[in-house]
PDB file of N, CA and C in Angstrom:
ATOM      1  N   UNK A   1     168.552 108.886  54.736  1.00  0.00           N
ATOM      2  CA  UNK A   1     167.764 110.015  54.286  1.00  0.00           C
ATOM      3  C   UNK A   1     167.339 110.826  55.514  1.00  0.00           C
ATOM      4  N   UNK A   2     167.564 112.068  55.731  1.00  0.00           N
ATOM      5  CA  UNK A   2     167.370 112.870  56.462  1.00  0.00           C
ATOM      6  C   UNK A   2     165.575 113.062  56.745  1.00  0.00           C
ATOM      7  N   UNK A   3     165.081 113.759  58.015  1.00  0.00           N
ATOM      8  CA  UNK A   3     163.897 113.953  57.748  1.00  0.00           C
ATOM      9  C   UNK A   3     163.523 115.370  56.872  1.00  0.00           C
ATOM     10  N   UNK A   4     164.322 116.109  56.706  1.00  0.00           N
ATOM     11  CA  UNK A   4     164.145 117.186  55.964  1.00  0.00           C
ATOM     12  C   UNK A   4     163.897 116.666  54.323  1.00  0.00           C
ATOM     13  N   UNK A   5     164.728 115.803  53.924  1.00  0.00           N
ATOM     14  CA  UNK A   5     164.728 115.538  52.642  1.00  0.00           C
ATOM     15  C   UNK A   5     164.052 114.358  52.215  1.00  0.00           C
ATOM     16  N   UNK A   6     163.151 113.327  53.082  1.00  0.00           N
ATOM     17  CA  UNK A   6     162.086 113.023  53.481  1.00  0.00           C
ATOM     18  C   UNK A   6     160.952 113.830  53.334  1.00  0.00           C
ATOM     19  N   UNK A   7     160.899 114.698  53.882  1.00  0.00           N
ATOM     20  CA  UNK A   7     159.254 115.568  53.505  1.00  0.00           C
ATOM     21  C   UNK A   7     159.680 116.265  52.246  1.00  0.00           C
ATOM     22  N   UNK A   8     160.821 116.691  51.965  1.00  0.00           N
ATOM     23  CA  UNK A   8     160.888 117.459  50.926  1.00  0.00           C
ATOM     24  C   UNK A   8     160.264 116.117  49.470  1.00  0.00           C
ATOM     25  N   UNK A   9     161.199 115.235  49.447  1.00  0.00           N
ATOM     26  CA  UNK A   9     160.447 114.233  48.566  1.00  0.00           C
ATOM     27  C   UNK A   9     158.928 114.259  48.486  1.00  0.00           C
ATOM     28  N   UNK A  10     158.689 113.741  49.300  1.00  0.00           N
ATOM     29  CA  UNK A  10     157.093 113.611  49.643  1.00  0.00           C
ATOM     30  C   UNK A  10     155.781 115.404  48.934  1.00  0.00           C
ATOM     31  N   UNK A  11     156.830 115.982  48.740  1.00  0.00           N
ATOM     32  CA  UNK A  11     156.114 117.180  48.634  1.00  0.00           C
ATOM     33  C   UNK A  11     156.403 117.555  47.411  1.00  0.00           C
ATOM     34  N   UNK A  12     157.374 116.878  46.919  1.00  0.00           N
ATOM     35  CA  UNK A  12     157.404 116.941  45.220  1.00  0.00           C
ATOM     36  C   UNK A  12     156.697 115.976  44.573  1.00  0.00           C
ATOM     37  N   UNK A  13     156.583 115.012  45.180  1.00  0.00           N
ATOM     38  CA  UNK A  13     155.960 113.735  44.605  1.00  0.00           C
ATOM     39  C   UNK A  13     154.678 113.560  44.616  1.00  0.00           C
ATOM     40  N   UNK A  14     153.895 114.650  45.908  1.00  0.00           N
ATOM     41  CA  UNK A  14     152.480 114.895  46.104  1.00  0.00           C
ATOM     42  C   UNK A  14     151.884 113.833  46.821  1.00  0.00           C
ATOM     43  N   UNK A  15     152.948 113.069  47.825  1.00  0.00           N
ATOM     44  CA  UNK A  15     152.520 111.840  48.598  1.00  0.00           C
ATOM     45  C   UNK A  15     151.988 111.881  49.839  1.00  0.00           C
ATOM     46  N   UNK A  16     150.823 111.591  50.345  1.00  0.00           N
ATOM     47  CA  UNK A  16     150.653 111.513  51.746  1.00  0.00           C
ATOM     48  C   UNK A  16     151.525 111.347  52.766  1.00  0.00           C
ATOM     49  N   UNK A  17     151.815 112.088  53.856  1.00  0.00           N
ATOM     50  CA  UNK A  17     152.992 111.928  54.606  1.00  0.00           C
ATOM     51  C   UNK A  17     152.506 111.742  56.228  1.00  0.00           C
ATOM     52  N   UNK A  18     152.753 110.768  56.930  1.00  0.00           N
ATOM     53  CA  UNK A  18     152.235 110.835  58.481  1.00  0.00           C
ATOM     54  C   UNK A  18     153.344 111.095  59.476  1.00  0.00           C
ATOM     55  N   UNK A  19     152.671 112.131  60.089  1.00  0.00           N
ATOM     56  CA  UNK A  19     154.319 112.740  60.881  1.00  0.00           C
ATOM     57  C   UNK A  19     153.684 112.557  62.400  1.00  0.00           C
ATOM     58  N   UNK A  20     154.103 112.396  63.669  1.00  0.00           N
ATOM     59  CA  UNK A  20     154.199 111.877  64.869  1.00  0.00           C
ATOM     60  C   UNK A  20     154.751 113.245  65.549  1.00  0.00           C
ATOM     61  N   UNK A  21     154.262 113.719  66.725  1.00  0.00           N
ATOM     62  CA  UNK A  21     155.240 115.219  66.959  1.00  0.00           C
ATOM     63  C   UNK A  21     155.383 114.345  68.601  1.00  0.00           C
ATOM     64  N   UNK A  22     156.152 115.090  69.111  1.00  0.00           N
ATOM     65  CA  UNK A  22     156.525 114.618  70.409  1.00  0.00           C
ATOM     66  C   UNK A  22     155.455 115.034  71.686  1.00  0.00           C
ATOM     67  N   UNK A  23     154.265 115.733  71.164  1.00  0.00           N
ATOM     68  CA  UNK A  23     152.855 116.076  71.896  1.00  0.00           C
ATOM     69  C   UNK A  23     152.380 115.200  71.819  1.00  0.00           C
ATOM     70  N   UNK A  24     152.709 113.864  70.947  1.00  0.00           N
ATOM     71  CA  UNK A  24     151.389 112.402  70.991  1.00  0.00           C
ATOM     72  C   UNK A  24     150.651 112.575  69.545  1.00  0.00           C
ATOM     73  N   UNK A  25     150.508 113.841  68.885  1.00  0.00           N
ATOM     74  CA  UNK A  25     149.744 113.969  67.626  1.00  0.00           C
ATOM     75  C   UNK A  25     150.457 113.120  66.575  1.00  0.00           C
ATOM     76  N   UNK A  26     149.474 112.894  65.884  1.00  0.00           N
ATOM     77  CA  UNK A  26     149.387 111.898  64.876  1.00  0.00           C
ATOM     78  C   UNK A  26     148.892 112.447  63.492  1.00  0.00           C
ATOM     79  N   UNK A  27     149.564 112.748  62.535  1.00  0.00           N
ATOM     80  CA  UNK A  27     148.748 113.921  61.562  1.00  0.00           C
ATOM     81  C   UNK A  27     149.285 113.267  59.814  1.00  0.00           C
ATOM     82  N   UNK A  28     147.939 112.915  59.293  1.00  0.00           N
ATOM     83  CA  UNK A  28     147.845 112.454  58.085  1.00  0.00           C
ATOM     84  C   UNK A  28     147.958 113.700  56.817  1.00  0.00           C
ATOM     85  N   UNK A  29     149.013 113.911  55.923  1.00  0.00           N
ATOM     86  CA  UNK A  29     148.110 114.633  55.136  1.00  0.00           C
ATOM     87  C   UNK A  29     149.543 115.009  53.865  1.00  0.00           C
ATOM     88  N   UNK A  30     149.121 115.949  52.979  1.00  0.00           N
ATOM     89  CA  UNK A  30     150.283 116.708  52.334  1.00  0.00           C
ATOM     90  C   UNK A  30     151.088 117.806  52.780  1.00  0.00           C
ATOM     91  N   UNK A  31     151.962 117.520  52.324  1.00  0.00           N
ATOM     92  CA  UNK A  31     153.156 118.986  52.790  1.00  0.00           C
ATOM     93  C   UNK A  31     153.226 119.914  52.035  1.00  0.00           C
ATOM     94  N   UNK A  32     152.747 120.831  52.442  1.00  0.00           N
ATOM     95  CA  UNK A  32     152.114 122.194  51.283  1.00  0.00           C
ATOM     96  C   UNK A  32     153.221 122.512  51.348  1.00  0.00           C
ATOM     97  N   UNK A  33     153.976 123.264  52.663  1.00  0.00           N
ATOM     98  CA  UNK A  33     154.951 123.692  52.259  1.00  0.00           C
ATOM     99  C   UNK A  33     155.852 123.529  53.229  1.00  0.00           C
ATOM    100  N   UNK A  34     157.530 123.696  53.281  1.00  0.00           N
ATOM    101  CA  UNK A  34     158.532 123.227  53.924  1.00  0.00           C
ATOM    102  C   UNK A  34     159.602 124.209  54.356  1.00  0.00           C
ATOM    103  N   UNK A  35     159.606 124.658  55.474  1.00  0.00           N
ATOM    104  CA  UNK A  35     160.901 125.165  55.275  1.00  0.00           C
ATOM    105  C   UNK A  35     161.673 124.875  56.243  1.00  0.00           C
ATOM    106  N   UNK A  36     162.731 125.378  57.223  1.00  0.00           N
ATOM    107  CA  UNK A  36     164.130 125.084  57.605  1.00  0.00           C
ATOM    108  C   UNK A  36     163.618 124.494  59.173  1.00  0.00           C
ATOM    109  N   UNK A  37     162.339 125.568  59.450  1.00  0.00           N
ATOM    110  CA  UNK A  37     161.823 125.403  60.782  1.00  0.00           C
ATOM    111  C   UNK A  37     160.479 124.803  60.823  1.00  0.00           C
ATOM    112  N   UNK A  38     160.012 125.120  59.792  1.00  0.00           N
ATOM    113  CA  UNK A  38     158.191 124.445  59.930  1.00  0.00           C
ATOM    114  C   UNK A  38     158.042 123.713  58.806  1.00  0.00           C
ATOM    115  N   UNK A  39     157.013 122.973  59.103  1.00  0.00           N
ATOM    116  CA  UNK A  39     155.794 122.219  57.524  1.00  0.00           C
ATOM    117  C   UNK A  39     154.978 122.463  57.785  1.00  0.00           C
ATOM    118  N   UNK A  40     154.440 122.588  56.590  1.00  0.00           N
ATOM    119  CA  UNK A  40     152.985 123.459  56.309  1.00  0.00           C
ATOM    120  C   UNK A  40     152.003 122.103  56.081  1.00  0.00           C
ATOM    121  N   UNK A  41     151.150 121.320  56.908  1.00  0.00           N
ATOM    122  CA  UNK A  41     150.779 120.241  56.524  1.00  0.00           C
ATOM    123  C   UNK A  41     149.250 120.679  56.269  1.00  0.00           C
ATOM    124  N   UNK A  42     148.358 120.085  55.080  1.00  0.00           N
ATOM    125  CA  UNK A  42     147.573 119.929  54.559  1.00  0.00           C
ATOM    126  C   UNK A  42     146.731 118.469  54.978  1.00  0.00           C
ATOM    127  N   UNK A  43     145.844 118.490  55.946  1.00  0.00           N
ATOM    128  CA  UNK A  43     144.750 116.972  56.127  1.00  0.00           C
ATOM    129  C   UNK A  43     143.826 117.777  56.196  1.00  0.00           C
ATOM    130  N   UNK A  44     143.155 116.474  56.312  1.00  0.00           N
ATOM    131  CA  UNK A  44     141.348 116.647  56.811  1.00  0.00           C
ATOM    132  C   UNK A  44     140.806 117.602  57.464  1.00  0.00           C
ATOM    133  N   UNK A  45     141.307 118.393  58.559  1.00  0.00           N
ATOM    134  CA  UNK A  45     140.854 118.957  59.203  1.00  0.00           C
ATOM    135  C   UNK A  45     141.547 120.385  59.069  1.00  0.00           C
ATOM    136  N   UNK A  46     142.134 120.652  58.283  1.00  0.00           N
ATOM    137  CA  UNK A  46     142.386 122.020  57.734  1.00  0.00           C
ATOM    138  C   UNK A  46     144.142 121.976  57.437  1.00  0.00           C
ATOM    139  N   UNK A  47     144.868 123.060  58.175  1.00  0.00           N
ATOM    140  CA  UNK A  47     145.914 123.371  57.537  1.00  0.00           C
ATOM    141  C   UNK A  47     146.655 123.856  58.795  1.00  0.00           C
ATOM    142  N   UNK A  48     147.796 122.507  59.016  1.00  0.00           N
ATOM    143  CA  UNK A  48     148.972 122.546  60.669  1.00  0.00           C
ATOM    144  C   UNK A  48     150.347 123.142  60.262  1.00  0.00           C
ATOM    145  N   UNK A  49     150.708 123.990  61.296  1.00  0.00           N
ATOM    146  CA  UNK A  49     151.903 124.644  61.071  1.00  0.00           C
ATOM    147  C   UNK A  49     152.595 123.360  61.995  1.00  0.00           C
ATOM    148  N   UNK A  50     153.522 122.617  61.766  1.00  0.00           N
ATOM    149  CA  UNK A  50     154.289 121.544  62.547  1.00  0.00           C
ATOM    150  C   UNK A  50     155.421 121.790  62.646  1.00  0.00           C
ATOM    151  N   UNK A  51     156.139 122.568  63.786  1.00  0.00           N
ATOM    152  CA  UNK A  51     157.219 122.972  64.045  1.00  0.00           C
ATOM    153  C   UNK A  51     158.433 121.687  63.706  1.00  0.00           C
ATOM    154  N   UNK A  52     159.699 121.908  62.965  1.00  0.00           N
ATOM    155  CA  UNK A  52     160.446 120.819  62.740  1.00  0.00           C
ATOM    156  C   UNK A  52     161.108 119.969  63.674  1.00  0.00           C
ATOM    157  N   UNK A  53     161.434 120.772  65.053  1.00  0.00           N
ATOM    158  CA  UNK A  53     162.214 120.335  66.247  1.00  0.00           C
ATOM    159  C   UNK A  53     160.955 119.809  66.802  1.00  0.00           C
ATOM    160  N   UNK A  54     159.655 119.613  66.783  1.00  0.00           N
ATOM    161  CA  UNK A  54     158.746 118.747  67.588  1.00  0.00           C
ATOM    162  C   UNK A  54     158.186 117.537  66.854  1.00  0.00           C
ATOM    163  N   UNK A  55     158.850 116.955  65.482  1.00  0.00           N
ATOM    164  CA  UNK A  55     157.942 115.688  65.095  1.00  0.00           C
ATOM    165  C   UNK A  55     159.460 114.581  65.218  1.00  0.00           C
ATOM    166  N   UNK A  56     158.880 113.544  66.027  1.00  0.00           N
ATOM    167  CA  UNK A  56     159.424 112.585  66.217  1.00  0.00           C
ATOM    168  C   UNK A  56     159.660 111.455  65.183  1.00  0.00           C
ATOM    169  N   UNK A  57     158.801 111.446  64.641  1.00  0.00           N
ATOM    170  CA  UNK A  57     158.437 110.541  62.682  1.00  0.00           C
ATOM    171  C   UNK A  57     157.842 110.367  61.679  1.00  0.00           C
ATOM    172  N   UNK A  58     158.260 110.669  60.752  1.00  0.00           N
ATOM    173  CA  UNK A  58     157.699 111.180  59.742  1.00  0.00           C
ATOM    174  C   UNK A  58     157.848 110.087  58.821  1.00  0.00           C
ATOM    175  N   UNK A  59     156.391 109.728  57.730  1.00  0.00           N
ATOM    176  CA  UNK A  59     157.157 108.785  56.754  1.00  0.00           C
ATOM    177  C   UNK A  59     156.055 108.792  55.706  1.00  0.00           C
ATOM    178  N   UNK A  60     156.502 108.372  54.226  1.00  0.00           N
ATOM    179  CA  UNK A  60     155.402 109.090  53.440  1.00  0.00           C
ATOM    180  C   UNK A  60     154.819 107.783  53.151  1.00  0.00           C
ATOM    181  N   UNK A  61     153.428 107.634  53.028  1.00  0.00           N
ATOM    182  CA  UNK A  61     152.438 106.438  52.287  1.00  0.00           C
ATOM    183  C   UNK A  61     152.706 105.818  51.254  1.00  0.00           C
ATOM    184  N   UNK A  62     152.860 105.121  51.024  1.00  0.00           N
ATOM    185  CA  UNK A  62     152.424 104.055  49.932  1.00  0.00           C
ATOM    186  C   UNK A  62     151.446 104.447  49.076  1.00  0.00           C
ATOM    187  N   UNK A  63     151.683 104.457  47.689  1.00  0.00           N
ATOM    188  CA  UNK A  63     150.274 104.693  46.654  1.00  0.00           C
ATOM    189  C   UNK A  63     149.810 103.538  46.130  1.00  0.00           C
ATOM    190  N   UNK A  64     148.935 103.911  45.382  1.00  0.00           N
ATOM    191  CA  UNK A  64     148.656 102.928  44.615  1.00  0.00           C
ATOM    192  C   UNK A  64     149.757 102.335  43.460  1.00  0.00           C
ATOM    193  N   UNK A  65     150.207 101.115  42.845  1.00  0.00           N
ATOM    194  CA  UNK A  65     150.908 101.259  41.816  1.00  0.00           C
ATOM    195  C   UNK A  65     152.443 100.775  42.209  1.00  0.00           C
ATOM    196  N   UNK A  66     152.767 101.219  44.014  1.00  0.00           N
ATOM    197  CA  UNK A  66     154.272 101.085  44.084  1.00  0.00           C
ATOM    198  C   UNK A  66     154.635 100.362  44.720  1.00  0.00           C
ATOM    199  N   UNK A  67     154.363  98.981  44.092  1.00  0.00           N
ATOM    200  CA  UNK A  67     154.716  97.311  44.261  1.00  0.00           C
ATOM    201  C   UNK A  67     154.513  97.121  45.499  1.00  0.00           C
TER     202      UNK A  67
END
């Protein structure tokens, strides 16, 4: 699974996603929105434009419910 189609999941599914950028940041939250070059990430502390060529890993949370 690609990381593009990785967040894209995660953003249909409405899942928390933690992405890693190659600055050291560490960023909890939803993926408002997605496109070819950026994510639009949604946490706690407001609303990150996360360029696609700078996150090193991305991976979506666990909910409640999914074994």
């Amino acid at each position: 699974m690609t990381l593009h189609s990785k967040l894209l999941q995660a953003k249909d599914d409405w899942r928390l996603v933690t992405i890693q950028t190659d600055e050291g940041d560490r960023l909890t939250g939803l993926v408002e929105d997605l496109t070819r070059w950026t994510v639009t990430l949604r946490h706690a502390e407001g609303i990150r434009f996360v360029p696609i060529a700078g996150i090193v890993r991305a991976s979506a949370l666990r909910q409640l419910g999914d074994g």
